[in-house]
Protein backbone atom coordinates (compact mmCIF):
# COMPACT_ATOMS: atom_id res chain seq x y z
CA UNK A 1 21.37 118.37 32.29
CA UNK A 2 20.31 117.55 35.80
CA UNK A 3 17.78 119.40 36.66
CA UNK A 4 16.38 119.25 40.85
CA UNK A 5 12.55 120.71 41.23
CA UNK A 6 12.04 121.32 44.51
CA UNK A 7 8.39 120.80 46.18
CA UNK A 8 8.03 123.21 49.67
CA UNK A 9 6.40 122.21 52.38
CA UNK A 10 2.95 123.85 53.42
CA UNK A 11 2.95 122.90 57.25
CA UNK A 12 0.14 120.17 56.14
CA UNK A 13 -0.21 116.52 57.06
CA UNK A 14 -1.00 115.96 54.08
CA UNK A 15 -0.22 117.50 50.40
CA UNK A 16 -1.74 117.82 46.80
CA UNK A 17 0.18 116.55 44.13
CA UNK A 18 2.64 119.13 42.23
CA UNK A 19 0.62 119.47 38.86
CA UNK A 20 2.87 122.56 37.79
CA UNK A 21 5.99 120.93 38.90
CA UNK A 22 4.66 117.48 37.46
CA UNK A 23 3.95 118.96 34.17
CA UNK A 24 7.25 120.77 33.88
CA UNK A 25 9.01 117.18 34.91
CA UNK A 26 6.82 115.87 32.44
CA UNK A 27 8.40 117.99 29.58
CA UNK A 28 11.99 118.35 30.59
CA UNK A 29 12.10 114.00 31.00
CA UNK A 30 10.79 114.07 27.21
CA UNK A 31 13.71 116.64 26.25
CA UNK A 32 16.30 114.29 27.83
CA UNK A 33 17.27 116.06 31.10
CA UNK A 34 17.40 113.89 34.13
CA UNK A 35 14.99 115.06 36.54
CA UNK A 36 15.14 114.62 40.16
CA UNK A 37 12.24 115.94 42.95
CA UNK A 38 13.18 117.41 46.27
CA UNK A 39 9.95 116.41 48.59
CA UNK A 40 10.56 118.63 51.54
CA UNK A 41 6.63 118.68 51.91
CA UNK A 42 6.75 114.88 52.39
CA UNK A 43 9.57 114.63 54.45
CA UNK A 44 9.20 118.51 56.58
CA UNK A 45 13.11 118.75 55.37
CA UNK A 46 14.09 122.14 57.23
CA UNK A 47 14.97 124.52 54.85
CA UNK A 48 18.89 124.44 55.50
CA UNK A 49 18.72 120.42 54.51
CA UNK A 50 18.71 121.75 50.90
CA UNK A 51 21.90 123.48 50.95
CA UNK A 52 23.74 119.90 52.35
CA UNK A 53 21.67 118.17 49.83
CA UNK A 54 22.82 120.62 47.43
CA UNK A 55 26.57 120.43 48.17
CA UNK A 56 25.75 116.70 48.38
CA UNK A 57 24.54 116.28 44.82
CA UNK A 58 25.65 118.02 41.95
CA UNK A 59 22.79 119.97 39.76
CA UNK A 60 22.99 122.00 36.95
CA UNK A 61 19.46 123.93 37.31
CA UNK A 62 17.25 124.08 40.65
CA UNK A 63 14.01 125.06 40.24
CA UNK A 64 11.09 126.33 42.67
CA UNK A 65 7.51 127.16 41.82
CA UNK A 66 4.53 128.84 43.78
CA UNK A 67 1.18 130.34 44.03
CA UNK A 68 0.52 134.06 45.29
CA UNK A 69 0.10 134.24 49.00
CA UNK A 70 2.19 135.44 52.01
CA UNK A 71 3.21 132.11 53.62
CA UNK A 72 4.49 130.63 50.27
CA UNK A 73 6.24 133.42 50.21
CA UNK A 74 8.14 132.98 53.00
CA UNK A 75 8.83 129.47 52.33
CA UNK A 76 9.88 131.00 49.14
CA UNK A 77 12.63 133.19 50.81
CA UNK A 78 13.95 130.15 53.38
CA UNK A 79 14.71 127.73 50.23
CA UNK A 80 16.20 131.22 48.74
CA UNK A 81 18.07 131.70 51.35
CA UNK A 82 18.96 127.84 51.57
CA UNK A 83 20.26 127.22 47.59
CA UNK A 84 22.26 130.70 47.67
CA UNK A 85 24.25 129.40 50.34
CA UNK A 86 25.49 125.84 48.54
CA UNK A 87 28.82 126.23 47.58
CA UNK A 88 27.71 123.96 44.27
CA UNK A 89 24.62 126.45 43.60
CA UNK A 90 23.36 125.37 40.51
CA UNK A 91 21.41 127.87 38.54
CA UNK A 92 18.18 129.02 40.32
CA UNK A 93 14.95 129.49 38.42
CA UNK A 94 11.51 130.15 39.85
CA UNK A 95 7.75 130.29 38.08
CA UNK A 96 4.22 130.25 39.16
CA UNK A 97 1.48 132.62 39.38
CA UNK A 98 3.20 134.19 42.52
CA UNK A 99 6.40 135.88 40.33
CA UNK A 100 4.84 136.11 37.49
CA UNK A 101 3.13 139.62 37.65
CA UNK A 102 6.42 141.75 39.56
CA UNK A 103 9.36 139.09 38.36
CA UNK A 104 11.94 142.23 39.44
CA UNK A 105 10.53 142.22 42.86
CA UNK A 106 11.00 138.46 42.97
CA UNK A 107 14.83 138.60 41.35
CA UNK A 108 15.36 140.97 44.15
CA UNK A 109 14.62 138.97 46.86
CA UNK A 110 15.27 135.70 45.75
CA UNK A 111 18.89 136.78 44.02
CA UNK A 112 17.65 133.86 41.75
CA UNK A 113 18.65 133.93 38.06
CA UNK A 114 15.79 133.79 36.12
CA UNK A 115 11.74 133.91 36.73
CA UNK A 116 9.60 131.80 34.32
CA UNK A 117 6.79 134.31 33.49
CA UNK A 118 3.48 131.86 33.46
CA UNK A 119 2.88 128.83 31.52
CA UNK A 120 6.09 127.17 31.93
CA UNK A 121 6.42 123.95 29.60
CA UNK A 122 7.12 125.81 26.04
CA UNK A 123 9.48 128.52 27.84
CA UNK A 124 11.24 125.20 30.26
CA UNK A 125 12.19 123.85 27.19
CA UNK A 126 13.88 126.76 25.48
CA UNK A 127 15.28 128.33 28.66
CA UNK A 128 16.80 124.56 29.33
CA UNK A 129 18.53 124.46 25.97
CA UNK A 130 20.14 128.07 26.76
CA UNK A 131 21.35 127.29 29.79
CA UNK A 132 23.02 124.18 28.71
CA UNK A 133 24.46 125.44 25.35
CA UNK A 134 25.32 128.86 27.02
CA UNK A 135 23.08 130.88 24.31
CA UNK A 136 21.61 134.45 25.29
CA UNK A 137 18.17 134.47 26.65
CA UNK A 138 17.40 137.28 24.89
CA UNK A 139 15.59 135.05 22.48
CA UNK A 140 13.50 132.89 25.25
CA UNK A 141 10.05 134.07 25.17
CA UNK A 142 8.00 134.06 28.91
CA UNK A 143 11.26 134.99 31.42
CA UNK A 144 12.76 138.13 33.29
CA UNK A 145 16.18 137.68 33.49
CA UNK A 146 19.27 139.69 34.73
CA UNK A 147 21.89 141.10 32.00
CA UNK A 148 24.36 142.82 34.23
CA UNK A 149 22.67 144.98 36.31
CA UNK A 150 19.64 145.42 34.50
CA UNK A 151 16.90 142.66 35.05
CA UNK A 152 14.87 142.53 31.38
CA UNK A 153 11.41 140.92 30.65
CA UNK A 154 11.24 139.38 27.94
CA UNK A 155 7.82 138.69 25.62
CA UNK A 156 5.60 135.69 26.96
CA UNK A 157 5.14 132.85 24.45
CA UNK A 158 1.96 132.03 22.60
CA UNK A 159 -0.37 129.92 25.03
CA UNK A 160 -0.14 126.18 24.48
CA UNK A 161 -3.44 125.40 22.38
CA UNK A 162 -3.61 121.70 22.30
CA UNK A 163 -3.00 120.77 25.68
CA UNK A 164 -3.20 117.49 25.07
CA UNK A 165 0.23 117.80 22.61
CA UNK A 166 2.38 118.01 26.57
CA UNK A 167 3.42 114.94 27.78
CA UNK A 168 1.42 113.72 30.84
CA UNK A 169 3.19 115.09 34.35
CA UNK A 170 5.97 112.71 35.44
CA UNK A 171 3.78 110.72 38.15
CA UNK A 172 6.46 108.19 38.12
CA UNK A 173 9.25 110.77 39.64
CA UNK A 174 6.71 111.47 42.70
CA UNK A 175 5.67 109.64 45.65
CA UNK A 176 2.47 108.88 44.52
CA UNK A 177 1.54 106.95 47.29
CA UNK A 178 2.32 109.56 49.55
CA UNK A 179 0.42 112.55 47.63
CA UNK A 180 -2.92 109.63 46.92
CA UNK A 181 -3.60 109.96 51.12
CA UNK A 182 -5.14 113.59 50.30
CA UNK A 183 -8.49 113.81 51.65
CA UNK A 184 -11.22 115.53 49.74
CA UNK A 185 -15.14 116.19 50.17
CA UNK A 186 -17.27 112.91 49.73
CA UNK A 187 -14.03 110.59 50.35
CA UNK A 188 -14.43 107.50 51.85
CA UNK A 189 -11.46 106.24 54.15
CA UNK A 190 -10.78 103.76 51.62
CA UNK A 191 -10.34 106.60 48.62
CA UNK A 192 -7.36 107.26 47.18
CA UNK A 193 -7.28 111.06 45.51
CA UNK A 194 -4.96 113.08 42.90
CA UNK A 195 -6.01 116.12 41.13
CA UNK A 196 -5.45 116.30 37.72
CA UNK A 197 -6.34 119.34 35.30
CA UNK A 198 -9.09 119.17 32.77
CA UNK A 199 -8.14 122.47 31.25
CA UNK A 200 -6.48 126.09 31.52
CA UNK A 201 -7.73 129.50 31.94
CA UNK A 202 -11.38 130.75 32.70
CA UNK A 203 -13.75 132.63 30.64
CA UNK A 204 -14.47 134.99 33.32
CA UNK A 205 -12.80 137.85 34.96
CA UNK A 206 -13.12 138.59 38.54
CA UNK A 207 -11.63 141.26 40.05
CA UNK A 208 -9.59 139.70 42.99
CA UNK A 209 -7.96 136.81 40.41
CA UNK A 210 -4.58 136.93 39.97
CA UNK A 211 -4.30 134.34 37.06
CA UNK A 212 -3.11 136.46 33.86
CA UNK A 213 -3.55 134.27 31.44
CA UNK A 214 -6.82 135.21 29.07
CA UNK A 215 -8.73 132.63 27.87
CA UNK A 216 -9.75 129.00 27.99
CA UNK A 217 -8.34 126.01 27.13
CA UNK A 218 -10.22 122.43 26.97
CA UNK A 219 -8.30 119.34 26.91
CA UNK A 220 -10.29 116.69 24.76
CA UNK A 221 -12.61 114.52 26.79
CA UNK A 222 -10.96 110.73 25.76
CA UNK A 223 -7.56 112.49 26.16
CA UNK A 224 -8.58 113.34 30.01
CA UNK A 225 -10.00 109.64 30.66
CA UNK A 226 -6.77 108.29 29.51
CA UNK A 227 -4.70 110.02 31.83
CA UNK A 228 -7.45 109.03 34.90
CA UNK A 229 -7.69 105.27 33.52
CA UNK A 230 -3.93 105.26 33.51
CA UNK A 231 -3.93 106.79 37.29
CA UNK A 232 -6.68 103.78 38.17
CA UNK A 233 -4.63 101.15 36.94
CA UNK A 234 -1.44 101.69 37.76
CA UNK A 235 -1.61 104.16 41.29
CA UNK A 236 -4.85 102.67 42.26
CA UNK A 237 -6.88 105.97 42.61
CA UNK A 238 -10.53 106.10 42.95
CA UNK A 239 -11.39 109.97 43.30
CA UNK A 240 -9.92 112.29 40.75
CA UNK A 241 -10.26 116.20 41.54
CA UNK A 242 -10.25 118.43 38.60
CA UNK A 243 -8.17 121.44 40.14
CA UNK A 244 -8.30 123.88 37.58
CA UNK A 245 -10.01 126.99 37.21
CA UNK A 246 -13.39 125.53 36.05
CA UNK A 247 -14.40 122.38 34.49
CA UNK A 248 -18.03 123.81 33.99
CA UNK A 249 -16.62 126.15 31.18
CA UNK A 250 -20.21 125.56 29.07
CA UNK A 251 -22.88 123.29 29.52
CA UNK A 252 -21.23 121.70 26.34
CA UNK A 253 -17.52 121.09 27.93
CA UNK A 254 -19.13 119.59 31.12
CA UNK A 255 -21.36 117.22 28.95
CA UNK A 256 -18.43 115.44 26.70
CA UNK A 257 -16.35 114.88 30.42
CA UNK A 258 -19.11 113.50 31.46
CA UNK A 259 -19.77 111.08 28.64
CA UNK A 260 -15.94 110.64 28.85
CA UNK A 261 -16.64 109.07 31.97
CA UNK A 262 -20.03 107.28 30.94
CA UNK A 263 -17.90 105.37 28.52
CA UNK A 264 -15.19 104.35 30.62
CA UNK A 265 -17.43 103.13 33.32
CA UNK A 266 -14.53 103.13 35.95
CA UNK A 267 -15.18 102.88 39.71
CA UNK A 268 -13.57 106.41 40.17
CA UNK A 269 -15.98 109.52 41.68
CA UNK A 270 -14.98 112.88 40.81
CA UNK A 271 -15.30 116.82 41.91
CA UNK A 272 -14.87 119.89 40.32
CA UNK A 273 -14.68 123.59 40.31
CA UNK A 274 -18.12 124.91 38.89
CA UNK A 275 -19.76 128.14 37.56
CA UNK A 276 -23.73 127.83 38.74
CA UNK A 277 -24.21 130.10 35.37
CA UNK A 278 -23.98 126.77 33.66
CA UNK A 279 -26.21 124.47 36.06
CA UNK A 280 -29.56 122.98 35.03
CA UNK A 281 -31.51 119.82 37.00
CA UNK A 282 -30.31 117.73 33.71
CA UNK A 283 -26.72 118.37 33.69
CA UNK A 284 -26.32 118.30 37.10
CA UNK A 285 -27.97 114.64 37.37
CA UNK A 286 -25.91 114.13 34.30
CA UNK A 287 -22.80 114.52 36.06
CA UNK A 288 -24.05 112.37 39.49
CA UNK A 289 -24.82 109.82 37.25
CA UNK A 290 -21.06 109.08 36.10
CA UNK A 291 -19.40 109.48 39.19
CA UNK A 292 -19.32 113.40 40.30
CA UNK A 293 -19.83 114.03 44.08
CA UNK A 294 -18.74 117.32 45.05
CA UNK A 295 -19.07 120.40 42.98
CA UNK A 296 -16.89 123.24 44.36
CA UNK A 297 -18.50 127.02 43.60
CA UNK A 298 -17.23 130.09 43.65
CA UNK A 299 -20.31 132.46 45.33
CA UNK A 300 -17.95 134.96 47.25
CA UNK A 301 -21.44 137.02 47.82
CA UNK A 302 -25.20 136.78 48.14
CA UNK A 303 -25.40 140.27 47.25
CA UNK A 304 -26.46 141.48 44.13
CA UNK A 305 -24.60 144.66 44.45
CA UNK A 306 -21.28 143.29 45.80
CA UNK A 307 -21.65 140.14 42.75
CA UNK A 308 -21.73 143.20 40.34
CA UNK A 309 -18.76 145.17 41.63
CA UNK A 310 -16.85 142.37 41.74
CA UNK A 311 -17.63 141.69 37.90
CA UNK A 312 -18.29 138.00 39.19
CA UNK A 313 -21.31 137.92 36.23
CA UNK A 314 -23.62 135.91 38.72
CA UNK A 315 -26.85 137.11 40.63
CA UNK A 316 -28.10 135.84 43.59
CA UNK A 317 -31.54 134.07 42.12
CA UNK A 318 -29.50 132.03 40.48
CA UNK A 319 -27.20 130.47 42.93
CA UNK A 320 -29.85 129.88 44.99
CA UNK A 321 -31.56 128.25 42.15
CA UNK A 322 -27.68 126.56 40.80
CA UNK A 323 -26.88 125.18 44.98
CA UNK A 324 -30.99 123.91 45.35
CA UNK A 325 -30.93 121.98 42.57
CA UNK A 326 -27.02 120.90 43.21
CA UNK A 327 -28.02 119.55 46.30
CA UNK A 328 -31.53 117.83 45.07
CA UNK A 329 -29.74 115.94 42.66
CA UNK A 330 -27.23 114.27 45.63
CA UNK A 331 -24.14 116.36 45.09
CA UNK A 332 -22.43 118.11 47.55
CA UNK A 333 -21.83 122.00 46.91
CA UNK A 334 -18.89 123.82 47.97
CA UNK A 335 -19.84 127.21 48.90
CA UNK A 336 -16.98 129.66 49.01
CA UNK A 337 -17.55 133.51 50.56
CA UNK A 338 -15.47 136.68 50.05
CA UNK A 339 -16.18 139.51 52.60
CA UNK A 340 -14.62 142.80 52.24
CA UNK A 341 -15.31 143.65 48.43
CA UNK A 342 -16.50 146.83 47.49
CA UNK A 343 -20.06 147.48 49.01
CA UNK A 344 -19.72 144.68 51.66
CA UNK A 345 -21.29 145.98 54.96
CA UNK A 346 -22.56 143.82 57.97
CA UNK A 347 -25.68 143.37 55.87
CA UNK A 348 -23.92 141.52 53.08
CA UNK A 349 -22.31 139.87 55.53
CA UNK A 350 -25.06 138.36 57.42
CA UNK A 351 -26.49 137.34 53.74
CA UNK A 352 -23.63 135.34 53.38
CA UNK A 353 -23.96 133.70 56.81
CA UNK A 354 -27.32 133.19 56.53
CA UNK A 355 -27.33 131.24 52.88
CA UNK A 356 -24.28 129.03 54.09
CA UNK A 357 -25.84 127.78 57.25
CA UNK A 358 -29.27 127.07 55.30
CA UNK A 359 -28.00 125.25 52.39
CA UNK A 360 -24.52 123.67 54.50
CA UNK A 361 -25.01 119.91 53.86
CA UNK A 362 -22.08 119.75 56.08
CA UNK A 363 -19.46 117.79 53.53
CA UNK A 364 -16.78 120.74 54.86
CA UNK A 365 -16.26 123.28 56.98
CA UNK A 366 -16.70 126.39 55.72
CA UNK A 367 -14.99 130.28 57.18
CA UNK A 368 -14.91 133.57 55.25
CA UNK A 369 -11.58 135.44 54.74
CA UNK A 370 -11.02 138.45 54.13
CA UNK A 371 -10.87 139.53 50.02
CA UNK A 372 -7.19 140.22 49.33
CA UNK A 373 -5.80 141.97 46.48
CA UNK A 374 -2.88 139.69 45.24
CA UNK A 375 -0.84 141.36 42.92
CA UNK A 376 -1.64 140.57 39.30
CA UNK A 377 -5.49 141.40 40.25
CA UNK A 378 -7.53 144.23 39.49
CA UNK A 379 -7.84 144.79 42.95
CA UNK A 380 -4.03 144.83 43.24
CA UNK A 381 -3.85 147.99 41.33
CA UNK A 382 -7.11 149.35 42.13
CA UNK A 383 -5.41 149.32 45.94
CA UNK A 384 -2.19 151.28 44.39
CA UNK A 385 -4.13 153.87 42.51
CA UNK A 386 -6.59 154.07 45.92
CA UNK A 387 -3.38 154.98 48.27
CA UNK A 388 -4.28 151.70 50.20
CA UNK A 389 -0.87 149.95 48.89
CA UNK A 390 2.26 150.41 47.88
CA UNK A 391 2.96 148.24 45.34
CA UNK A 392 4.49 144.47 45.30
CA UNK A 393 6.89 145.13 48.75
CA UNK A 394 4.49 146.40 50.59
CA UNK A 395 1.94 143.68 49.70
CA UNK A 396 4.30 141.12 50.99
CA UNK A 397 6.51 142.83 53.75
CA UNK A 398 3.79 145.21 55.63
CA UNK A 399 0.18 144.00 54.58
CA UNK A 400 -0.78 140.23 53.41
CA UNK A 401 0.98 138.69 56.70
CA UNK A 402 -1.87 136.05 57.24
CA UNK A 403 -4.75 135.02 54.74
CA UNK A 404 -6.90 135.26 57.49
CA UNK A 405 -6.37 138.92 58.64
CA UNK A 406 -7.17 142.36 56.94
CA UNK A 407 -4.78 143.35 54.06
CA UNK A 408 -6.69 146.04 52.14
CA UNK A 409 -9.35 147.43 53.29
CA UNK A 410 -12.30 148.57 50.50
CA UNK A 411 -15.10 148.99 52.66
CA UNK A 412 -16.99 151.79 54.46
CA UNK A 413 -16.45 149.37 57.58
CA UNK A 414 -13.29 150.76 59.84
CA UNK A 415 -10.64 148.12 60.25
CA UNK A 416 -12.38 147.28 63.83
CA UNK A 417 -15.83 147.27 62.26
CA UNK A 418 -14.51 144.48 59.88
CA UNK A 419 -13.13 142.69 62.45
CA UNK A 420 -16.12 142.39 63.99
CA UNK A 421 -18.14 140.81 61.55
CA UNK A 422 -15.55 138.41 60.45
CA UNK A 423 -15.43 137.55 64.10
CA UNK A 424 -19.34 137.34 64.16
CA UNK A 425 -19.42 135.21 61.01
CA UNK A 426 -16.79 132.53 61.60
CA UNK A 427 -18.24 131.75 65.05
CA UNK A 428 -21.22 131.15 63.96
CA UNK A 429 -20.31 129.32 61.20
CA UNK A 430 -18.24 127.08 63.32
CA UNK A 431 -20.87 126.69 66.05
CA UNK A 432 -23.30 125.50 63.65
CA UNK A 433 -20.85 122.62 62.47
CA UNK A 434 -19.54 121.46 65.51
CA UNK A 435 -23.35 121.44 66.69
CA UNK A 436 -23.95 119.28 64.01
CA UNK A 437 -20.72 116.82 64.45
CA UNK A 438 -22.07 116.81 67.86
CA UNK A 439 -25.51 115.65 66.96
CA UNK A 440 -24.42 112.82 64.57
CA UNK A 441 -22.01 111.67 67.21
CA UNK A 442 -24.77 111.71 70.10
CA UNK A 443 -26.69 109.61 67.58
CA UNK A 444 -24.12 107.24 66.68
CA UNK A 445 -23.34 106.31 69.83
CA UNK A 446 -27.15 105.94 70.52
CA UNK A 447 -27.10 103.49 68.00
CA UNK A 448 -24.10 101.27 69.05
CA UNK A 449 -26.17 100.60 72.17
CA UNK A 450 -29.56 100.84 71.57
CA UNK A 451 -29.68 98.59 68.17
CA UNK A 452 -26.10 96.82 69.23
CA UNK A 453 -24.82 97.97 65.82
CA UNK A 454 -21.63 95.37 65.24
CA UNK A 455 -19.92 97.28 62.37
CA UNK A 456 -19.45 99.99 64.61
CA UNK A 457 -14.91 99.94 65.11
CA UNK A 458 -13.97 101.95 67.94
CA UNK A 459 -13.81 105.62 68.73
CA UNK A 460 -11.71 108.08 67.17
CA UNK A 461 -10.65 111.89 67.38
CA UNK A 462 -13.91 113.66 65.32
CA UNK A 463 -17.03 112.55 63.47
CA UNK A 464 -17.44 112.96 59.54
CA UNK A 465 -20.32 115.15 59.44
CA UNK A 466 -21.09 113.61 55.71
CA UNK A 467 -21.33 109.97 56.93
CA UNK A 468 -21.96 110.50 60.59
CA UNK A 469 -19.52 107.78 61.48
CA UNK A 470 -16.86 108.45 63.73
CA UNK A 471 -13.83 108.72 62.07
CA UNK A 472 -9.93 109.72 62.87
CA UNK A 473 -9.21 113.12 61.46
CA UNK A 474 -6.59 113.43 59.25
């Protein structure tokens, strides 16, 4: 069959690569479908470009797939609203964690035909052969699908085990060149950067994360270092970020990626999503040693209180100890903030501000949004059962309208009260790194002049507060 994945545009410059949509290409080329990729993020295609490109090309499936959030789900609606109106619609299937926990909601909206209910590569295949041989999808595990009137849910497949069984995504259907210009922590100007996943799943269980699948899933080390020696030789990348859950599963799992590496001995850095449970000195130097630079963490409070409501299993000793240590060793920490958990007040608040301006090494810049229950969270349904929402419509329709605002509020703070301090906070966060941009830029130019620094090519629109050089922003 052909089959047309479509990519949506984000509004950005630039774009990460598609893993989901890689992975599914990935499969569906090794079943024999030809499979073609719609970039409107590369190209900003307006939404009603899809429905001539539609009635342009003939398709037999089109296929769109998404995160949880409000503005992808508006883009969402748009290319909806775009392939319903092709007088060649093909059928219309859509997947991610977004649909995945209220598919009728989704069906609804979208008036697509079926939702793809999590991992996607097992259920693509089956759902693919059903369409084409006109079987009933009664018997594909991991979909909702309508019958008539009635919209039914079907069971989800077993997870895939082996990861490393799935055919690598299908880089060679993407512009790789375009997606390689992503910039990243720690990235030089001459970098080129694609995210690829080390594993599935997490071994932890947060209350505001949406991701339903249970467990954890490690792809073999050598396995991984095939698929980044293969992206160094033949797309020339030199930074690989591992964009799944967590990399730092166990002080074991981090060890055998980084002897992965050790062996390889390629000239490519890497970064990471990390749980400062697992850090020590060692395995942090460890993983500097062959090539890691930027360690992302998820903190979302310095508050012991807040960290144990949230069932986040961390304490505050320890990411002190976890981001001291991170940064001794000459890797960059990521340090990502929640406010507006249960027990948040201005004083966890200014605990947050006051640990990410001491320990800010200035690699990004950092805000704090607002916590916000996304539906397939605990928080989602602690929110329903509390009277603060009601349900999946009004998550998307009346309350998540902008990441940055208030959706649910599960404080003792009034709405203006939490407005306040999320006010308070992001101005002086921001103040503190554009005082800091400013400094290294006073002191680069002192040193064009003063030591008649030759290397020194031209000014540009901001300074990189990790090199101090002035550099175009992308």
């Amino acid at each position: 069959m052909r089959i047309l994945l479509v990519v949506y545009d984000n509004g950005s410059f630039t774009h990460t690569f598609p893993m989901g949509l890689g992975a599914i290409a990935g499969v569906l080329e090794k079943e024999g479908h030809d499979v073609t990729i719609y970039n409107q993020d590369m190209h900003h295609y307006p939404d009603s470009y899809l429905t001539t490109y539609l009635e342009a090309n003939e398709f037999d499936v089109v296929a769109v797939s998404l995160i949880a959030g409000y503005y992808q789900y508006q883009r969402l609606l748009g290319l909806s609203e775009a392939i319903n109106r092709s007088k060649n619609r093909p059928f219309y299937v859509i997947g991610g964690y977004g649909p995945t926990p209220e598919p009728e909601y989704f069906m609804r909206k979208t008036e697509c035909d079926v939702v793809v209910l999590g991992e996607g590569e097992l259920t693509a295949i089956t759902l693919m052969d059903a369409i084409e041989h006109k079987k009933s999808f009664s018997g594909v595990l991991g979909i909702a699908y309508r019958d008539g009137a009635e919209i039914k849910i079907n069971e989800r497949p077993p997870q895939i085990q082996d990861l490393d069984t799935m055919p690598l995504p299908a880089y060679h259907l993407f512009p790789i060149e375009y997606y390689r210009l992503l910039r990243l922590p720690r990235a030089e100007t001459s970098d080129f950067i694609m995210p690829i996943m080390s594993g599935r799943g997490c071994t932890f269980k947060c209350t505001f994360c949406y991701r339903m699948d249970t467990g954890y899933r490690a792809r073999n080390a050598e396995a991984l270092l095939d698929e980044v020696e293969m992206l160094h030789k033949d797309y020339g990348i030199t930074y690989i970020s591992f964009q799944d859950d967590l990399l730092m599963t166990s002080v074991e799992h981090t060890e055998e990626v980084c002897r992965a590496f050790e062996k390889r001995n390629l000239p490519v850095k890497w970064n990471c999503n990390g749980r400062l449970n697992y850090c020590s000195k060692e395995l942090l130097q460890f993983m500097k040693d062959t090539g890691c630079v930027f360690i992302n963490y998820g903190i979302e409070a310095m508050d012991n209180e807040v960290l144990k409501r949230m069932k986040k299993g961390l304490r505050t000793e320890k990411v002190i100890q976890g981001i001291e240590e991170t940064l001794e060793v000459g890797i960059s920490p990521g340090l990502n903030m929640l406010f507006g958990n249960y027990a948040d007040s201005r004083e966890t608040m200014k605990k947050a501000v006051d640990f990410l301006i001491k320990y800010d090494d200035f690699s990004q810049q950092r805000t704090i949004r607002p916590v916000t229950p996304y539906p397939g969270s605990p928080l989602y349904y602690d929110a329903i059962r509390m009277g603060l929402l009601d349900g999946v419509e009004d998550f998307y329709e009346n309350k998540h309208l902008n990441s940055d605002l208030l959706c649910v509020n599960f404080t003792e703070l009034s709405d203006d009260e939490f407005y306040d301090c999320l006010e308070w906070a992001n101005k002086t966060l921001l103040e503190n790194y554009h005082k800091e941009s400013h400094k290294r830029v006073m002191n680069q130019i002192e040193d064009i002049y003063q030591n008649r620094d030759s290397t020194f090519r031209g000014f540009r629109h901001a300074a990189s507060p990790t090199t101090g050089h002035v550099t175009m922003m992308s």
